[in-house]
C-alpha atoms as a PDB file:
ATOM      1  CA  UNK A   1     109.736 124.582  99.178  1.00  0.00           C
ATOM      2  CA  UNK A   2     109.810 125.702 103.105  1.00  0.00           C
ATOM      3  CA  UNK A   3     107.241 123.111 103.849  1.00  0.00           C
ATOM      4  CA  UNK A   4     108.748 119.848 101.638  1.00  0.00           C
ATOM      5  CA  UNK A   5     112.184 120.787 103.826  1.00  0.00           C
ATOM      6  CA  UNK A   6     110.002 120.537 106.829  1.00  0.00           C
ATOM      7  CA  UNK A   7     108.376 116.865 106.125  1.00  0.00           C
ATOM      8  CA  UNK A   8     111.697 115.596 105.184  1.00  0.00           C
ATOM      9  CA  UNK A   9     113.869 116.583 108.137  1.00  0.00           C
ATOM     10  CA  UNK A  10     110.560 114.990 109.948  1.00  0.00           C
ATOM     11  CA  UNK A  11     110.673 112.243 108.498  1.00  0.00           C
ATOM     12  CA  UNK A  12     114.479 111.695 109.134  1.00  0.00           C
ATOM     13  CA  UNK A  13     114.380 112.619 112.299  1.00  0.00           C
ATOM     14  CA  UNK A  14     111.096 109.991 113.234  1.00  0.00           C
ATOM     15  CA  UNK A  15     113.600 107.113 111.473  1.00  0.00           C
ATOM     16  CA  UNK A  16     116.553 107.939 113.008  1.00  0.00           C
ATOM     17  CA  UNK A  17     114.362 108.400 116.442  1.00  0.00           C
ATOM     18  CA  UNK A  18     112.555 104.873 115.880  1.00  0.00           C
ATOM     19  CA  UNK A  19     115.992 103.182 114.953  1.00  0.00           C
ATOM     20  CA  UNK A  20     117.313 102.286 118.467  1.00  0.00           C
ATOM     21  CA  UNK A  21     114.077 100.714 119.253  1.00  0.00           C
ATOM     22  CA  UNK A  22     114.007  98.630 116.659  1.00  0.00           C
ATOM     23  CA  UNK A  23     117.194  96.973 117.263  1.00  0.00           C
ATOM     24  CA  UNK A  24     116.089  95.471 120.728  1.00  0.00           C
ATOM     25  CA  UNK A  25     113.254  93.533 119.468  1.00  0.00           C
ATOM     26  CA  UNK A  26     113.818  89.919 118.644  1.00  0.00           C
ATOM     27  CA  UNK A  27     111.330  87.144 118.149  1.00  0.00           C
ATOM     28  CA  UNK A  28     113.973  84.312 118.198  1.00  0.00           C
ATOM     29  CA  UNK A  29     112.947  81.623 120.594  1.00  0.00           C
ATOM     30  CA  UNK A  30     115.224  79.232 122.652  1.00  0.00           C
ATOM     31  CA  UNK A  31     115.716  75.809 120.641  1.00  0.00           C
ATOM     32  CA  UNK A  32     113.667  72.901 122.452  1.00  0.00           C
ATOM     33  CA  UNK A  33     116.533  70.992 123.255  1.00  0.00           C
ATOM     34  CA  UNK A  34     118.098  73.499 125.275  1.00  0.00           C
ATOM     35  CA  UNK A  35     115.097  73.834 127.561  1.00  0.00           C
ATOM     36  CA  UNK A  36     115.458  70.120 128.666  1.00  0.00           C
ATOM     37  CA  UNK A  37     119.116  70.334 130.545  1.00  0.00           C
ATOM     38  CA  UNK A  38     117.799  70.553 133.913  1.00  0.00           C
ATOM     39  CA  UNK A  39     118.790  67.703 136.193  1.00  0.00           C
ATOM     40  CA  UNK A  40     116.442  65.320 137.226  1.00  0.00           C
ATOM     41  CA  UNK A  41     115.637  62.819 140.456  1.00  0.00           C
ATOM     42  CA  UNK A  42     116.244  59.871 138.084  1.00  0.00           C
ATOM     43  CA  UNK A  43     119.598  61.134 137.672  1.00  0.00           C
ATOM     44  CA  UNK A  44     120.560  60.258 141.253  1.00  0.00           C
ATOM     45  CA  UNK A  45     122.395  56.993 142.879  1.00  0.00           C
ATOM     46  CA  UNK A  46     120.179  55.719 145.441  1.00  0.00           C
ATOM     47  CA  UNK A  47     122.750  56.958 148.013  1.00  0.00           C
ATOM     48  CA  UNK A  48     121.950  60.118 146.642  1.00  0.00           C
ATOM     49  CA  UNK A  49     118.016  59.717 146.499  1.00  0.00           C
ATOM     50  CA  UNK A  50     118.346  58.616 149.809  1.00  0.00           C
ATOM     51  CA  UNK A  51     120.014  61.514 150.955  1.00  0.00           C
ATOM     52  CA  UNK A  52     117.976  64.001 149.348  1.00  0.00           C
ATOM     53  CA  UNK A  53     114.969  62.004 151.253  1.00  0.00           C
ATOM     54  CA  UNK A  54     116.969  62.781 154.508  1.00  0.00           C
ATOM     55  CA  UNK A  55     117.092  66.589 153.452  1.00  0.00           C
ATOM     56  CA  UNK A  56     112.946  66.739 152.611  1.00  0.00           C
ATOM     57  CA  UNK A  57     112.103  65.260 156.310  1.00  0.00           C
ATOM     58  CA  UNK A  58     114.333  67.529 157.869  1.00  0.00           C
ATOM     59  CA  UNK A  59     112.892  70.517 155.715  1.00  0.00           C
ATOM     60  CA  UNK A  60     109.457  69.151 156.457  1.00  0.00           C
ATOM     61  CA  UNK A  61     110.474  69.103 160.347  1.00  0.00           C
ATOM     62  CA  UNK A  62     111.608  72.596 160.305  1.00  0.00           C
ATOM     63  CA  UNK A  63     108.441  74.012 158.656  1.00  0.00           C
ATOM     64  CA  UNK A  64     106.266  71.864 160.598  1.00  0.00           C
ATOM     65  CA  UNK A  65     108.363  73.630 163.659  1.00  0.00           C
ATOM     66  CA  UNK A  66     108.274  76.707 162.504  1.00  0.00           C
ATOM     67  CA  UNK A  67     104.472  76.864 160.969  1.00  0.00           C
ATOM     68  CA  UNK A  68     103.455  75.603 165.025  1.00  0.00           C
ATOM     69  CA  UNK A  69     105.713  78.497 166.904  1.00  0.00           C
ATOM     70  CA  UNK A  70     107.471  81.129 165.048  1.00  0.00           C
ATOM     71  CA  UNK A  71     103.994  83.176 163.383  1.00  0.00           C
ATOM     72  CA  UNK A  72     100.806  83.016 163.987  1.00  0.00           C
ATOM     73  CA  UNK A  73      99.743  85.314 161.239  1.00  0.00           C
ATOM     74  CA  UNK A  74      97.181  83.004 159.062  1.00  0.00           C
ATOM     75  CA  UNK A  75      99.100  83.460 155.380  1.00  0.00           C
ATOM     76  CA  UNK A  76     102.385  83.028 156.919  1.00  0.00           C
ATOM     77  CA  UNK A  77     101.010  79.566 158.480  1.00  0.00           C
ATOM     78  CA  UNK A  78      98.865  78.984 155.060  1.00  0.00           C
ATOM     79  CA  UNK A  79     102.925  79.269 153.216  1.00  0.00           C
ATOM     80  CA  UNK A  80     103.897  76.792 155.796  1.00  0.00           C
ATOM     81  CA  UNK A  81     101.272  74.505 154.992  1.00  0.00           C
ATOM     82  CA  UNK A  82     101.941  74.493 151.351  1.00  0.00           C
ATOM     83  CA  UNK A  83     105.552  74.075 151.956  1.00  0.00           C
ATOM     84  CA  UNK A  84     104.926  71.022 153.725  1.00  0.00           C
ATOM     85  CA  UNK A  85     102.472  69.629 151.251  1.00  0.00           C
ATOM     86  CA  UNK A  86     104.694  70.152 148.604  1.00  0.00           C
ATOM     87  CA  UNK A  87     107.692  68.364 150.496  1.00  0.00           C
ATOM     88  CA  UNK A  88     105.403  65.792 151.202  1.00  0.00           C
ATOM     89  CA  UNK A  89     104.581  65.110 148.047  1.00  0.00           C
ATOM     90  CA  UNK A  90     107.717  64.652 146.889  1.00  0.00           C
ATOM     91  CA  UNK A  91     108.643  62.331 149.153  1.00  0.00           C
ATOM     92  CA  UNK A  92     105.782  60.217 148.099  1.00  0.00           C
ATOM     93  CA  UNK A  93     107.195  60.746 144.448  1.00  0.00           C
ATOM     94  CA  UNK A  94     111.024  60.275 145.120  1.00  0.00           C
ATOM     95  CA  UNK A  95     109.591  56.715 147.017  1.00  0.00           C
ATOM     96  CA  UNK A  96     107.472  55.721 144.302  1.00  0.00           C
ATOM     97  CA  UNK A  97     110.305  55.970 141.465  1.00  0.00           C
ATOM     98  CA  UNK A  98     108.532  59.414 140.011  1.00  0.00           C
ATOM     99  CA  UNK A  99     110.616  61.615 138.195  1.00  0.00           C
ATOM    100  CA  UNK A 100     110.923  65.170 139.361  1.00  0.00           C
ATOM    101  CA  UNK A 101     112.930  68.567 138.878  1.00  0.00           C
ATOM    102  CA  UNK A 102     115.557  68.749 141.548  1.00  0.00           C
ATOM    103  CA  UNK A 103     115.060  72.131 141.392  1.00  0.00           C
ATOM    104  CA  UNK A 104     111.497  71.604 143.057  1.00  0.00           C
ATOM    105  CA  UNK A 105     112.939  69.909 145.812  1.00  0.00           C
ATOM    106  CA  UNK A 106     115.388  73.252 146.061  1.00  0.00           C
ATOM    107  CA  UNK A 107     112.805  75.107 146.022  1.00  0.00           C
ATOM    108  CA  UNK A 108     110.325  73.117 148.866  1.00  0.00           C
ATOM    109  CA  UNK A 109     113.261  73.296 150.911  1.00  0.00           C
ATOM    110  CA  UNK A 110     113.721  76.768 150.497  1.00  0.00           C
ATOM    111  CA  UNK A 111     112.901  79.249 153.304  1.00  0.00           C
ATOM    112  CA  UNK A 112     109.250  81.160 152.391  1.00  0.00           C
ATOM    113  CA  UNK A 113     109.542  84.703 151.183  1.00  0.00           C
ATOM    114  CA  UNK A 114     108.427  87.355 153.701  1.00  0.00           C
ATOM    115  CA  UNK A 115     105.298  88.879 152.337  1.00  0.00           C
ATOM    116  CA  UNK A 116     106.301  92.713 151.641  1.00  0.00           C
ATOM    117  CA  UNK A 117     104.267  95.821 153.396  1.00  0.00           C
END
């Protein structure tokens, strides 16, 4: 009888253990349509477009400026270099009528991450 008593309170006590975790675990995914509500570089006026140009060759400037002066540690220069390829190219696409995330051009003109230690 000693050892039934045992496997039960066990068994509770693995079920009521295991419960919490349980209750955290969803496989629900995000509906499609939601996903597509980021604004896009059609979405602009051409005043805006060609403001948003303006921004990109003063971003590319400044990395250009600061890739040249500011480090001369090679992956701090290599960030720089793929900062300004990735402006560039989205200058070429903003001029050819491409559409594009504006949250890539955010995140061209962004300042690069230090690397950490």
């Amino acid at each position: 009888m000693g050892m039934r008593k045992t496997a039960i309170v066990a068994l509770v006590a693995m079920a009521w253990v295991g419960a919490p975790l349980q209750q955290g675990v969803s496989f629900a995914q995000p509906a499609p349509g939601a996903m597509a509500t980021e604004k896009m570089a059609s979405s602009l006026s051409p005043a805006e477009k060609q403001e948003l140009m303006k921004k990109l060759a003063e971003a590319k400037k400044h990395d250009k400026i600061a890739r040249a002066g500011w480090s001369q540690e090679p992956l701090t220069q290599a960030t720089y270099d793929k900062k300004i390829d990735e402006i560039k190219d989205l200058m070429a696409k903003l001029k050819n009528g491409e559409d594009f995330p504006l949250s890539a051009a955010d995140k061209a003109m962004a300042s690069p991450k230090s690397a950490p230690y």
